[in-house]
Protein backbone atom coordinates (compact mmCIF):
# COMPACT_ATOMS: atom_id res chain seq x y z
CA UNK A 1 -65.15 30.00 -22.97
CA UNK A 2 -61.92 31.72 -22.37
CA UNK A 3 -61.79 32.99 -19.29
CA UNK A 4 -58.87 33.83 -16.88
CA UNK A 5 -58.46 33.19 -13.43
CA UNK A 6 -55.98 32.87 -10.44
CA UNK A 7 -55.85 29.90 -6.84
CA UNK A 8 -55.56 31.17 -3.42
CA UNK A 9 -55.13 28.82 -1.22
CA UNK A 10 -52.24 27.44 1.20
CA UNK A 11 -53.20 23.96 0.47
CA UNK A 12 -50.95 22.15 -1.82
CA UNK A 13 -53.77 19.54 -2.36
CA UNK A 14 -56.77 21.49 -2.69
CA UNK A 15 -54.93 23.37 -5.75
CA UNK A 16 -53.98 20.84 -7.11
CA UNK A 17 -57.27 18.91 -7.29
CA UNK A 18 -58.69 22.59 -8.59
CA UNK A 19 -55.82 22.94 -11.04
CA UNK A 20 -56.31 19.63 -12.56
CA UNK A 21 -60.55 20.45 -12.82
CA UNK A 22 -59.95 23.56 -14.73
CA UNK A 23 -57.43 22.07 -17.34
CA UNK A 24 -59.68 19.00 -17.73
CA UNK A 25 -63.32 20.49 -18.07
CA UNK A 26 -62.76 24.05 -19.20
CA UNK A 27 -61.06 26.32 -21.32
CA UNK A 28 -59.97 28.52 -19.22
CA UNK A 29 -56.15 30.13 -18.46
CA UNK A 30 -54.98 29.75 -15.16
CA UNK A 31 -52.21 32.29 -14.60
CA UNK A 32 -50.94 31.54 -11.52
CA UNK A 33 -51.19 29.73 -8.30
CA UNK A 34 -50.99 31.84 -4.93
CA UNK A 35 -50.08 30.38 -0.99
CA UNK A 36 -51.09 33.27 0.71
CA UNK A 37 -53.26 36.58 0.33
CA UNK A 38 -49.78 38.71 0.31
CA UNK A 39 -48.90 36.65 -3.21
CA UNK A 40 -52.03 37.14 -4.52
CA UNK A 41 -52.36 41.19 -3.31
CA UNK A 42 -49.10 41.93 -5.41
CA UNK A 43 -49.79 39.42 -8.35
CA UNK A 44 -53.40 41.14 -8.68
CA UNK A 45 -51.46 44.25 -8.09
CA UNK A 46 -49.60 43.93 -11.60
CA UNK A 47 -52.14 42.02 -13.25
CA UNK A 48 -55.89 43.14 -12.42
CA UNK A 49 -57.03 43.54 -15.82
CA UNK A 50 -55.64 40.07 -16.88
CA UNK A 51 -57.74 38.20 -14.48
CA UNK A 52 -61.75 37.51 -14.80
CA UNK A 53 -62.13 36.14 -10.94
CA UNK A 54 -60.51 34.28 -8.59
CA UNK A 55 -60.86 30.65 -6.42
CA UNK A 56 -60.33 31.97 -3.29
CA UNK A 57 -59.72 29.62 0.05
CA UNK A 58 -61.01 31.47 3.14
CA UNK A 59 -58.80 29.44 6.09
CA UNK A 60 -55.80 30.61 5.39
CA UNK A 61 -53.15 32.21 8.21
CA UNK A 62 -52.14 35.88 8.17
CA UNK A 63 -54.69 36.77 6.17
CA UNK A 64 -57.87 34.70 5.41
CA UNK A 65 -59.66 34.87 2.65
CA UNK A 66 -62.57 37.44 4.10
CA UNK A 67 -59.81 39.76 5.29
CA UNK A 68 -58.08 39.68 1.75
CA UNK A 69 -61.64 40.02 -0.21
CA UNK A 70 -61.98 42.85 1.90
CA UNK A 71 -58.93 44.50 0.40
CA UNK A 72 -59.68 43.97 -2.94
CA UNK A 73 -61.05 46.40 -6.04
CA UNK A 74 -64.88 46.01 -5.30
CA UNK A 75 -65.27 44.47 -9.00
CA UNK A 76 -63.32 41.73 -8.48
CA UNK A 77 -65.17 38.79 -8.84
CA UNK A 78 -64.92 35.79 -6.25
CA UNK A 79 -65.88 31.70 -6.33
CA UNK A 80 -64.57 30.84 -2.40
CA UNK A 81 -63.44 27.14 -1.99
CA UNK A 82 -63.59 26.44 1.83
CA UNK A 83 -64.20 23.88 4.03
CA UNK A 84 -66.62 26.05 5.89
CA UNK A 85 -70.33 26.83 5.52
CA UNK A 86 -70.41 29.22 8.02
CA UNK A 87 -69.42 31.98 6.23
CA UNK A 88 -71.66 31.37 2.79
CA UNK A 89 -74.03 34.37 3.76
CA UNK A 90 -71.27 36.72 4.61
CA UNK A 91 -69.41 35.42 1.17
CA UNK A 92 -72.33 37.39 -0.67
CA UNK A 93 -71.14 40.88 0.45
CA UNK A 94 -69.04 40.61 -2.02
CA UNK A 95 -69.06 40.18 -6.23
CA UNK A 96 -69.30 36.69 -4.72
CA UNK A 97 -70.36 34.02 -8.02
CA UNK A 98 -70.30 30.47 -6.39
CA UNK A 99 -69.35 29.21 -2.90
CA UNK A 100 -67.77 25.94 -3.02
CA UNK A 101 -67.95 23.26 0.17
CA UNK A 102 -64.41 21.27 0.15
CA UNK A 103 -64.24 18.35 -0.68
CA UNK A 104 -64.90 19.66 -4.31
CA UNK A 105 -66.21 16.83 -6.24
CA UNK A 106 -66.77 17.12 -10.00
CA UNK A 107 -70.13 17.13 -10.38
CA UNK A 108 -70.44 20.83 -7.74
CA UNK A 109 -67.68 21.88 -10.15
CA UNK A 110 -69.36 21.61 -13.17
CA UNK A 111 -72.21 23.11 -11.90
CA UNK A 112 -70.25 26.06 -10.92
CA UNK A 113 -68.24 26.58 -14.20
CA UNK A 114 -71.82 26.85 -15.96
CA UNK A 115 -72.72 29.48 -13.30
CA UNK A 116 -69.47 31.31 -13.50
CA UNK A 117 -69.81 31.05 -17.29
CA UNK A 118 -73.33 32.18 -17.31
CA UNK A 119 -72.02 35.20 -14.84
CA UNK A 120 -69.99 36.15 -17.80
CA UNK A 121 -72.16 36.07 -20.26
CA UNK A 122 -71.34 33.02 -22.31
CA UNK A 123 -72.35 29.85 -20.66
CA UNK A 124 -70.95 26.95 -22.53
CA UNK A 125 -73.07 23.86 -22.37
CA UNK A 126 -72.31 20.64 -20.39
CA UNK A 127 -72.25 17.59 -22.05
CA UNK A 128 -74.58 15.55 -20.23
CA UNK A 129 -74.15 11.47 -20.50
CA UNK A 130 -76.26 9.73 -22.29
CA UNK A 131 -75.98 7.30 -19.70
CA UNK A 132 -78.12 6.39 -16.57
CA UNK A 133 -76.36 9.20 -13.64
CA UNK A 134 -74.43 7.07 -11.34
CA UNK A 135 -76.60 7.99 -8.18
CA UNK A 136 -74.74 9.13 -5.03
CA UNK A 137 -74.59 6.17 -1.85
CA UNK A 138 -72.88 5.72 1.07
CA UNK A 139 -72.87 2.09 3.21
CA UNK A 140 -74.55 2.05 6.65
CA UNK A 141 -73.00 -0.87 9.10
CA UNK A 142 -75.67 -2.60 10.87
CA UNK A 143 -74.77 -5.08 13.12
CA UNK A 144 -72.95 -7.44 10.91
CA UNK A 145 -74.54 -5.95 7.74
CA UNK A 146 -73.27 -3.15 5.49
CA UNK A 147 -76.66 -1.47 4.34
CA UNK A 148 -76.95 0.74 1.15
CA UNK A 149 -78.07 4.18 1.28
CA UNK A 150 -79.08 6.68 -1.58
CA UNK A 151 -78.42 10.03 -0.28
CA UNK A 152 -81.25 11.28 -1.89
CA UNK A 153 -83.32 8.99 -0.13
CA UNK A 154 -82.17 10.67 3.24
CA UNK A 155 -84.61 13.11 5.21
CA UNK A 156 -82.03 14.44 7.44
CA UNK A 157 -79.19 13.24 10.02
CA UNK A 158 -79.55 13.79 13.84
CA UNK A 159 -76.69 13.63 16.20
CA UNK A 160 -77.55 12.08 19.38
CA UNK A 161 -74.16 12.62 21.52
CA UNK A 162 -71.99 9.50 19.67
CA UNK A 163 -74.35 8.21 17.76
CA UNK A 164 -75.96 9.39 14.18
CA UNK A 165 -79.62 8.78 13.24
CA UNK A 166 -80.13 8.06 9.53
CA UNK A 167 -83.67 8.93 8.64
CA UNK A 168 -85.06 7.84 5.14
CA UNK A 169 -88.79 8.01 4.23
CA UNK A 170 -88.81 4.49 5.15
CA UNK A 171 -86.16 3.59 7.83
CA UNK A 172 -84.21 4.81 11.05
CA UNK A 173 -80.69 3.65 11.37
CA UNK A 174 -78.73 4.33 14.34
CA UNK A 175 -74.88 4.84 13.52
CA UNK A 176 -71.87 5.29 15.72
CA UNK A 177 -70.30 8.23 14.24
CA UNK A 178 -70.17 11.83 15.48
CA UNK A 179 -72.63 14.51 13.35
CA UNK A 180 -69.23 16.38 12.85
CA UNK A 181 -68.00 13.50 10.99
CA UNK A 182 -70.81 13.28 8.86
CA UNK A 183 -70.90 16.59 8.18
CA UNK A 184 -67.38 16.23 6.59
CA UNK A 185 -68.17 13.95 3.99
CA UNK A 186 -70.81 15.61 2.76
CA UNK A 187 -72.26 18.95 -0.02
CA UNK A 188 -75.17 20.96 -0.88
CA UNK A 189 -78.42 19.56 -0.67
CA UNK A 190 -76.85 18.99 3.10
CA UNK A 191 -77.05 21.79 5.33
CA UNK A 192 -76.14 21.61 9.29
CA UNK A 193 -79.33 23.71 10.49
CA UNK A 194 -78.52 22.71 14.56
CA UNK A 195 -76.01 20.58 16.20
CA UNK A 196 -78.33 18.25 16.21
CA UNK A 197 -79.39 18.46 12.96
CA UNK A 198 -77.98 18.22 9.00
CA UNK A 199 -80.80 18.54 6.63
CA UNK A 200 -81.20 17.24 2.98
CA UNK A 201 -82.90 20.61 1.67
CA UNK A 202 -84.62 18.78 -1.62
CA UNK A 203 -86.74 17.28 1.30
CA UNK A 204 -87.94 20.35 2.81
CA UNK A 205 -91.86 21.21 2.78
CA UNK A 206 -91.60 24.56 4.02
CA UNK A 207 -89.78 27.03 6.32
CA UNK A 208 -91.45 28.87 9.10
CA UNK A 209 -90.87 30.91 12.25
CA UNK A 210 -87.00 29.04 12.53
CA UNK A 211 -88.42 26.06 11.88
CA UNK A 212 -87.92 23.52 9.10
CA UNK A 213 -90.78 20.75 8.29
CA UNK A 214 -89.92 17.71 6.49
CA UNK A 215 -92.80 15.05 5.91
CA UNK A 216 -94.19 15.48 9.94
CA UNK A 217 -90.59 16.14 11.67
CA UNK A 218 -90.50 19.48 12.85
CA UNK A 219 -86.59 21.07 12.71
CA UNK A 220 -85.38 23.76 14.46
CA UNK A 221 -82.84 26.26 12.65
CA UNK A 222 -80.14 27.27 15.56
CA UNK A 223 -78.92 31.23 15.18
CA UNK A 224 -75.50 29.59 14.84
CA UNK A 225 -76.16 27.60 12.05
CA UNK A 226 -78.93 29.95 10.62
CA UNK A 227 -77.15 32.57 8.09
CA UNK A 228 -75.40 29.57 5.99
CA UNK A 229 -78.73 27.80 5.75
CA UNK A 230 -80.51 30.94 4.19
CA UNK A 231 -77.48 31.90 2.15
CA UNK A 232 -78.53 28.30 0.36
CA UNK A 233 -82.11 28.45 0.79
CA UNK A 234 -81.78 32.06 -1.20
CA UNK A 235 -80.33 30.79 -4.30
CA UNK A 236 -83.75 28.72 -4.66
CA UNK A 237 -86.10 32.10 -3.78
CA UNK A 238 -88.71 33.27 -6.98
């Protein structure tokens, strides 16, 4: 589909990795590349009509990227690429079509070019491998042993000051890495709910009274942490 688009961001890597994920999956035009919301005021300025929506970083300085969506024609159409989940429900104020958690890996981009596609009206298939998926894992250092974890198979993580518990259906492992750090590495289905707590929402049962239950364990959902879980949780509401 052709579509057109512009980068904001003032990280040289992160548009680079986003530049080279548009020219290899879609067919979409990429007219320019902005480092800071004052570029992309005056490019959008002179060239509204030309672009469909933007990729729009929200840590930037001077302006971030919630100050310059604010400034923008009400129609313009935003994916935000950001390192930070906290501001996912706010994102939706505006014509907000995808919120993208950095590090952007390949397969959370092609799922968003078939929702920005589908936004537009013409969603262009994916061609999906014939193959066995190569399933996401991680390795788990146990004493003197590196275990192998599915990250599917994970319940949810909880911080206990430096340490990390690693809860599976059938297993506890105790890790010595900060929740933070976890955090970092990981996407959607994982959700920080507390500072205790990041949840793998594909294990949820239910949510109730700022609560989350998976299997028997009994969550809590932290006002802090609360409006980024729901902005998630309300992409998946009949």
């Amino acid at each position: 589909m052709n579509l057109s688009c512009i980068i904001i961001d003032d990280e040289p890597n992160a548009v680079k990795l986003l530049e080279m994920l548009i020219s290899q999956t879609t067919q979409w035009q990429l007219l320019t590349k902005c480092y800071n919301g004052l570029e992309a005021l005056a490019f959008l300025k002179e060239n509204k009509h030309k672009v469909n929506f933007i990729f729009l970083d929200i840590n930037m300085p001077h302006l971030s990227g919630m100050e310059l969506a604010g400034l923008l024609s009400p129609d313009t159409k935003i994916v935000f690429t950001t390192a930070y989940s906290e501001f996912a429900a706010e994102s939706y104020t505006f014509q907000t079509i995808d919120y993208l958690l950095k590090p952007i890996t390949l397969k959370r981009f092609l799922a968003a070019m078939q929702k920005i596609e589908a936004y537009f009206g013409k969603a262009q298939p994916v061609i999906i491998p014939t193959t066995q998926p190569e399933q996401e894992y991680f390795f788990v250092k146990s004493g003197k042993v590196l275990r192998k974890i599915l990250l599917e198979h994970i319940l949810y993580f909880e911080g206990e000051k430096e340490y990390v518990r690693v809860v599976t259906h059938t297993d506890q492992l105790l890790i010595y890495r900060r929740l933070k750090d976890i955090e970092e590495q990981l996407s959607i289905p994982f959700v920080r709910v507390h500072n205790s707590y990041i949840v793998n929402t594909k294990q949820l049962n239910k949510i109730q009274d700022n609560h989350i239950y998976i299997g028997d364990k009994q969550i809590p959902v932290s006002e802090k942490f609360k409006d980024s879980f729901m902005a998630v949780i309300n992409q998946r509401i009949f």
